[in-house]
C-alpha atoms as a PDB file:
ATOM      1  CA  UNK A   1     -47.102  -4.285 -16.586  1.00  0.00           C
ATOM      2  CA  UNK A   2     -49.553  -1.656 -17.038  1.00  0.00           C
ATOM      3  CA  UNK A   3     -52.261  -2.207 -20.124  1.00  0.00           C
ATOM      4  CA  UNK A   4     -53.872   0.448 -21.664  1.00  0.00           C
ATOM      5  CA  UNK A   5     -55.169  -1.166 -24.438  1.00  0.00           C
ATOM      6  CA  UNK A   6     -56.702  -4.550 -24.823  1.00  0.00           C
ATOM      7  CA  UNK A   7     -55.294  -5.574 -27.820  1.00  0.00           C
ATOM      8  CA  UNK A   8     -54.410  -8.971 -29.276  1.00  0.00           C
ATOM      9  CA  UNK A   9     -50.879  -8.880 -28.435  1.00  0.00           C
ATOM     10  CA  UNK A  10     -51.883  -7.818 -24.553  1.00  0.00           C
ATOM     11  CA  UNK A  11     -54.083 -10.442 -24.286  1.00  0.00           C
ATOM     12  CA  UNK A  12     -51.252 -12.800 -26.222  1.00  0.00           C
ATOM     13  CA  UNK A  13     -48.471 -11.890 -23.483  1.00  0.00           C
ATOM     14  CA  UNK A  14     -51.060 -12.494 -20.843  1.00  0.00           C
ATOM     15  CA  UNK A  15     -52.198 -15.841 -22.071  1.00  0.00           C
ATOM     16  CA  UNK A  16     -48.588 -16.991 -22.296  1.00  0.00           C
ATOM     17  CA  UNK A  17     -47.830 -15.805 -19.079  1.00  0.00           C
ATOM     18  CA  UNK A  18     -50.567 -17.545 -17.187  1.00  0.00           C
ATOM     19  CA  UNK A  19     -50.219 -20.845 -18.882  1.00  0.00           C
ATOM     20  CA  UNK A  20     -47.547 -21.866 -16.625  1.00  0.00           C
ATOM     21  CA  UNK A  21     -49.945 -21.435 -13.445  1.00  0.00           C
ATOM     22  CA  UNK A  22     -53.307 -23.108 -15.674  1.00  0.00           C
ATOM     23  CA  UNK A  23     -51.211 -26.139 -16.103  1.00  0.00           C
ATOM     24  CA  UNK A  24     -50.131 -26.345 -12.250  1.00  0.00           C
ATOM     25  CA  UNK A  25     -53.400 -25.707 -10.780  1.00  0.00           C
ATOM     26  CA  UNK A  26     -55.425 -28.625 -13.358  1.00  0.00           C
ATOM     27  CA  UNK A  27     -52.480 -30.935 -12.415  1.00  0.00           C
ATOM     28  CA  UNK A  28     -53.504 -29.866  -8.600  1.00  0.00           C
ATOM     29  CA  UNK A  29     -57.102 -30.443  -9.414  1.00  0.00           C
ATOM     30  CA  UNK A  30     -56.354 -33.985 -11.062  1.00  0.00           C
ATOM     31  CA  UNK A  31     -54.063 -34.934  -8.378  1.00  0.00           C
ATOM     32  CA  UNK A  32     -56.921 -33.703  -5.878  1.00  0.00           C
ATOM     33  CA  UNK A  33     -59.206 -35.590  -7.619  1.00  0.00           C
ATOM     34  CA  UNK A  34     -57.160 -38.983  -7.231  1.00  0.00           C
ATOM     35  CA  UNK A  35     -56.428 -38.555  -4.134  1.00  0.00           C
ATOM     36  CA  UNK A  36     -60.133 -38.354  -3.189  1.00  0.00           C
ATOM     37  CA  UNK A  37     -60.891 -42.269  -4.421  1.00  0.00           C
ATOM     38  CA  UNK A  38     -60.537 -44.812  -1.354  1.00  0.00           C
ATOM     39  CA  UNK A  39     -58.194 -47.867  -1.826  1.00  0.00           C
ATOM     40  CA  UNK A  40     -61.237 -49.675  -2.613  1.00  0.00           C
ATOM     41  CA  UNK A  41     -61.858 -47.253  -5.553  1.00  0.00           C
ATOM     42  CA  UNK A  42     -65.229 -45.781  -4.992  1.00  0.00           C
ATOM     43  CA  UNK A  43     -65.661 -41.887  -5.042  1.00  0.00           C
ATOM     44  CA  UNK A  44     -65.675 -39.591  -2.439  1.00  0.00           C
ATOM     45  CA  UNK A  45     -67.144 -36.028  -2.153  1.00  0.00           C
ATOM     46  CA  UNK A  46     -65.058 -33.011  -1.704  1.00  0.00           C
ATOM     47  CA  UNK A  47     -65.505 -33.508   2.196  1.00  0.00           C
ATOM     48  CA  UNK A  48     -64.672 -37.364   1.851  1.00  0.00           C
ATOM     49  CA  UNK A  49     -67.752 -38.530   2.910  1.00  0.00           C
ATOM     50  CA  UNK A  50     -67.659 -41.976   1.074  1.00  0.00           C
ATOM     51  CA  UNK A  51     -70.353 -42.219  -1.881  1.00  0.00           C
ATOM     52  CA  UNK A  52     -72.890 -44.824  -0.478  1.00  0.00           C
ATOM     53  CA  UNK A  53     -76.558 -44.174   0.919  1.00  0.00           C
ATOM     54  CA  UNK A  54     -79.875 -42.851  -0.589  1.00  0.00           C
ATOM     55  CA  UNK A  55     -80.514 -39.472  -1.447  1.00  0.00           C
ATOM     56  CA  UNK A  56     -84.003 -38.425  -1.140  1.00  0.00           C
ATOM     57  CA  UNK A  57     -84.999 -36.548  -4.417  1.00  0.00           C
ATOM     58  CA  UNK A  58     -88.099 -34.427  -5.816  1.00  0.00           C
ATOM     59  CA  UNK A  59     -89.704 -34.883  -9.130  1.00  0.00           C
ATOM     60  CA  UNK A  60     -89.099 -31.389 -11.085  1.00  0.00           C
ATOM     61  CA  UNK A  61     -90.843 -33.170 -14.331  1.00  0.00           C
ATOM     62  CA  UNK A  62     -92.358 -35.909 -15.315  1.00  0.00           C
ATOM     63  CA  UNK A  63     -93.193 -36.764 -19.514  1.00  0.00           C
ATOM     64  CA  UNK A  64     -94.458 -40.134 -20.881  1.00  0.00           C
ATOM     65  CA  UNK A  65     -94.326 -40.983 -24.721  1.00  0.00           C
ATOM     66  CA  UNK A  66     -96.957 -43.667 -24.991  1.00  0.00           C
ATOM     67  CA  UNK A  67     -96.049 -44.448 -28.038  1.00  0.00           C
ATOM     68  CA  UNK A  68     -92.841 -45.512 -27.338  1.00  0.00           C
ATOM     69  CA  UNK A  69     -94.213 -46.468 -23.774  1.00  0.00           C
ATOM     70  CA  UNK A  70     -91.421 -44.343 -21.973  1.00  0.00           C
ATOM     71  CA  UNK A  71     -91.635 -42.224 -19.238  1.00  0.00           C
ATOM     72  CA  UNK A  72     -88.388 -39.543 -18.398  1.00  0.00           C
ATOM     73  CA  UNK A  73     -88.519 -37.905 -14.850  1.00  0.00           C
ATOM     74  CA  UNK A  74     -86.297 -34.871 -14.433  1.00  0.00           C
ATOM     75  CA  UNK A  75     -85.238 -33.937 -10.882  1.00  0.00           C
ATOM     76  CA  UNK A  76     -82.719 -32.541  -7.993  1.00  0.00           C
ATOM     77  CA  UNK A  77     -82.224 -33.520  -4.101  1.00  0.00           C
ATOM     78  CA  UNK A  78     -84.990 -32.767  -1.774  1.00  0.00           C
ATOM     79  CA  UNK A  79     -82.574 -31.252   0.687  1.00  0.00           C
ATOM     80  CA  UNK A  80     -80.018 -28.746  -0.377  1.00  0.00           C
ATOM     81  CA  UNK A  81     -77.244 -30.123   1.754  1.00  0.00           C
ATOM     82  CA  UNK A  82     -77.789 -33.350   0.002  1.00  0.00           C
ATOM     83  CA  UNK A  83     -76.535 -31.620  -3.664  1.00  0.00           C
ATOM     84  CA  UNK A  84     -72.798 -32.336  -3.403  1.00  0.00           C
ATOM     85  CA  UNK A  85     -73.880 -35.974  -2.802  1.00  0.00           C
ATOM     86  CA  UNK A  86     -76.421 -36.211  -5.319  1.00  0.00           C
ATOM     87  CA  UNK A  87     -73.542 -34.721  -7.698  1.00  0.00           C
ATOM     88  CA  UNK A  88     -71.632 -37.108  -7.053  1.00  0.00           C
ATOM     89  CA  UNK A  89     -74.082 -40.390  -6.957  1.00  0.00           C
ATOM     90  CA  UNK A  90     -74.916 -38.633 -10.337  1.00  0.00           C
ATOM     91  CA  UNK A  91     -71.559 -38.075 -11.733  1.00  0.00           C
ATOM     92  CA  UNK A  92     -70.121 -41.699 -11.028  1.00  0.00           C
ATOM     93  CA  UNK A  93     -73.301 -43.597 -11.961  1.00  0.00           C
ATOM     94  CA  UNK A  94     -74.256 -41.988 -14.490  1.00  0.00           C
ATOM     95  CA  UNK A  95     -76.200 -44.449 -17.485  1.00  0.00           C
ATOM     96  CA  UNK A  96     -76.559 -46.841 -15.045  1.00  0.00           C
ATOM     97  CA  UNK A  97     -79.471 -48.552 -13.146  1.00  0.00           C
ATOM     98  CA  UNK A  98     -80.204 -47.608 -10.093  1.00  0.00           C
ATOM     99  CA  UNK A  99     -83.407 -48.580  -7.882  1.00  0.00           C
ATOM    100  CA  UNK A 100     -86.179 -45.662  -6.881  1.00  0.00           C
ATOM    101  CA  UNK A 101     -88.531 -46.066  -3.611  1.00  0.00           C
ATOM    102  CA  UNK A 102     -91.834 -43.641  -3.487  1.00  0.00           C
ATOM    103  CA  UNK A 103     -93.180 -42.226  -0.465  1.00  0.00           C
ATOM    104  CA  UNK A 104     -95.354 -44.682  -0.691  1.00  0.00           C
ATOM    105  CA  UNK A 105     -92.994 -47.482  -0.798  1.00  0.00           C
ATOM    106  CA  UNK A 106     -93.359 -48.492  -3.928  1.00  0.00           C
ATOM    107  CA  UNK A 107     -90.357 -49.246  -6.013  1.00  0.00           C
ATOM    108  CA  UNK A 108     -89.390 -49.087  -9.334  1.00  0.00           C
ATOM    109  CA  UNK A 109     -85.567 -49.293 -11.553  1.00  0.00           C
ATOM    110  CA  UNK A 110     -84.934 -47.008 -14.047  1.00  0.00           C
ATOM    111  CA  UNK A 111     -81.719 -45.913 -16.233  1.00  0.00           C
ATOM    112  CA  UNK A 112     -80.372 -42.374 -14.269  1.00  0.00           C
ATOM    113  CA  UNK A 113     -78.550 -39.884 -16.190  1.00  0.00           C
ATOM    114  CA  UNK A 114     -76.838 -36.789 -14.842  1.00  0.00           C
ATOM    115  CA  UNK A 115     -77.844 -33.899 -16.887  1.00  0.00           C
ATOM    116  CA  UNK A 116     -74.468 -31.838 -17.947  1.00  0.00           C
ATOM    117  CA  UNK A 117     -76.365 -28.938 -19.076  1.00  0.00           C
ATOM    118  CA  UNK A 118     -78.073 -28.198 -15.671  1.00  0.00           C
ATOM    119  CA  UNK A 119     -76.368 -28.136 -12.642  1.00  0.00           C
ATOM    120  CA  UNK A 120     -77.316 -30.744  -9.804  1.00  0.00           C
ATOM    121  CA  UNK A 121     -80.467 -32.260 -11.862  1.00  0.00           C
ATOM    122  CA  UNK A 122     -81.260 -35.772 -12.951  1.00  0.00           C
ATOM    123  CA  UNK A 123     -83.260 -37.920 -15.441  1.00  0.00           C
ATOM    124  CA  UNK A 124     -84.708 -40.869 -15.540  1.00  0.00           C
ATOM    125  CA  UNK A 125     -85.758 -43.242 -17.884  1.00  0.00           C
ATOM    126  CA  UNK A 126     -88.032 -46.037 -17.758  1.00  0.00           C
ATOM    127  CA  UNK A 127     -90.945 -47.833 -19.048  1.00  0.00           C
ATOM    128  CA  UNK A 128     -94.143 -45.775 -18.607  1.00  0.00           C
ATOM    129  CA  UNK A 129     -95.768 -48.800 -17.439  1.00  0.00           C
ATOM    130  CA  UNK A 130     -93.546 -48.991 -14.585  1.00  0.00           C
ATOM    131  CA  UNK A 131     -92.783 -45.664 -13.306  1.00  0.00           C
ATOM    132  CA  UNK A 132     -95.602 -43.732 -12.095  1.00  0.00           C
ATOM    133  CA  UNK A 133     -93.759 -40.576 -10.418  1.00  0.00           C
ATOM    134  CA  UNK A 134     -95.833 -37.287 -11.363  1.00  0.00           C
ATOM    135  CA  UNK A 135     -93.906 -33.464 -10.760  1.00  0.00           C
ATOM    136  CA  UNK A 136     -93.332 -32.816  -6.941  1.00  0.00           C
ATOM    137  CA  UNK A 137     -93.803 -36.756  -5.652  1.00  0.00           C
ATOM    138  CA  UNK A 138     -90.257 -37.589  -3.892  1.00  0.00           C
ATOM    139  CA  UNK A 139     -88.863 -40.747  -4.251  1.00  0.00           C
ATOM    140  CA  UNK A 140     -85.269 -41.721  -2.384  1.00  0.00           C
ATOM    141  CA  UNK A 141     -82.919 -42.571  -4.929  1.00  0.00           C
ATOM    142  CA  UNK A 142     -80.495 -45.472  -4.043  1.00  0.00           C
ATOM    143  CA  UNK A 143     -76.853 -46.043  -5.537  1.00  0.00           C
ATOM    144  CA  UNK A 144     -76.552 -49.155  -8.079  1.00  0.00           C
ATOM    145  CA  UNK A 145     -74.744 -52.375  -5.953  1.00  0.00           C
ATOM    146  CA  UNK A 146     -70.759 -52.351  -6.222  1.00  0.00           C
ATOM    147  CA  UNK A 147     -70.805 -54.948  -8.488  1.00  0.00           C
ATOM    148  CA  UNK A 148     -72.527 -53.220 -11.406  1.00  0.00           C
END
């Protein structure tokens, strides 16, 4: 079919045409996507490397609210290769508590969120009395135990 308009009832034939093939490839994705959790259930990256370890991570920004005596710490992997794992660590965990080490070696817990609205970043939130990371410190991020 050649189109030399782009009308609405083009773009209409075309939709209706393609929904067919939209609803087999997201069934494809979903089925992907279940196929990709072990029998033990945790979640596996794209190249099934199973979701466990630390990720090492760097400290885009840092902002405390004294008042409210919180401190929220944006941030993304050190390493680029270490993005589709941080992604995931991110994506499964996400609200949860999960344990922090410094360079330094000290450690600290916080509540990590992924942050939807920027690809492969992190926050995190924790008492400002606690959490001392300032912009560029890295810290290695480790997954919460199984049991949480």
């Amino acid at each position: 079919m050649r189109m030399k308009k782009l009308g609405l009832r083009y773009s209409t034939e075309l939709e209706d045409a393609l929904k067919p093939y939209a609803m087999k490839a997201l069934s494809l994705l979903f089925v992907y996507g279940l196929a990709t959790l072990s029998p033990a259930g945790s979640i596996t990256t794209a190249n099934a490397l199973p979701l466990t370890g630390a990720v090492v991570c760097s400290v885009m920004e840092s902002f405390v609210d004294a008042k409210l005596g919180v401190r929220a710490v944006v941030f993304h992997q050190r390493d680029k290769a270490d993005g589709p794992r941080l992604g995931s660590l991110l994506l499964a965990h996400s609200g949860e508590q999960m344990e922090l080490e410094a360079t330094d070696g000290r450690r600290y817990r916080g509540t990590v969120f992924r942050v939807k609205s920027c690809f492969g970043r992190g926050l995190v939130l924790a008492p400002a009395a606690s959490l001392n990371l300032a912009e560029h410190a890295e810290f290695t991020l480790y997954p919460p135990p199984a049991s949480q």
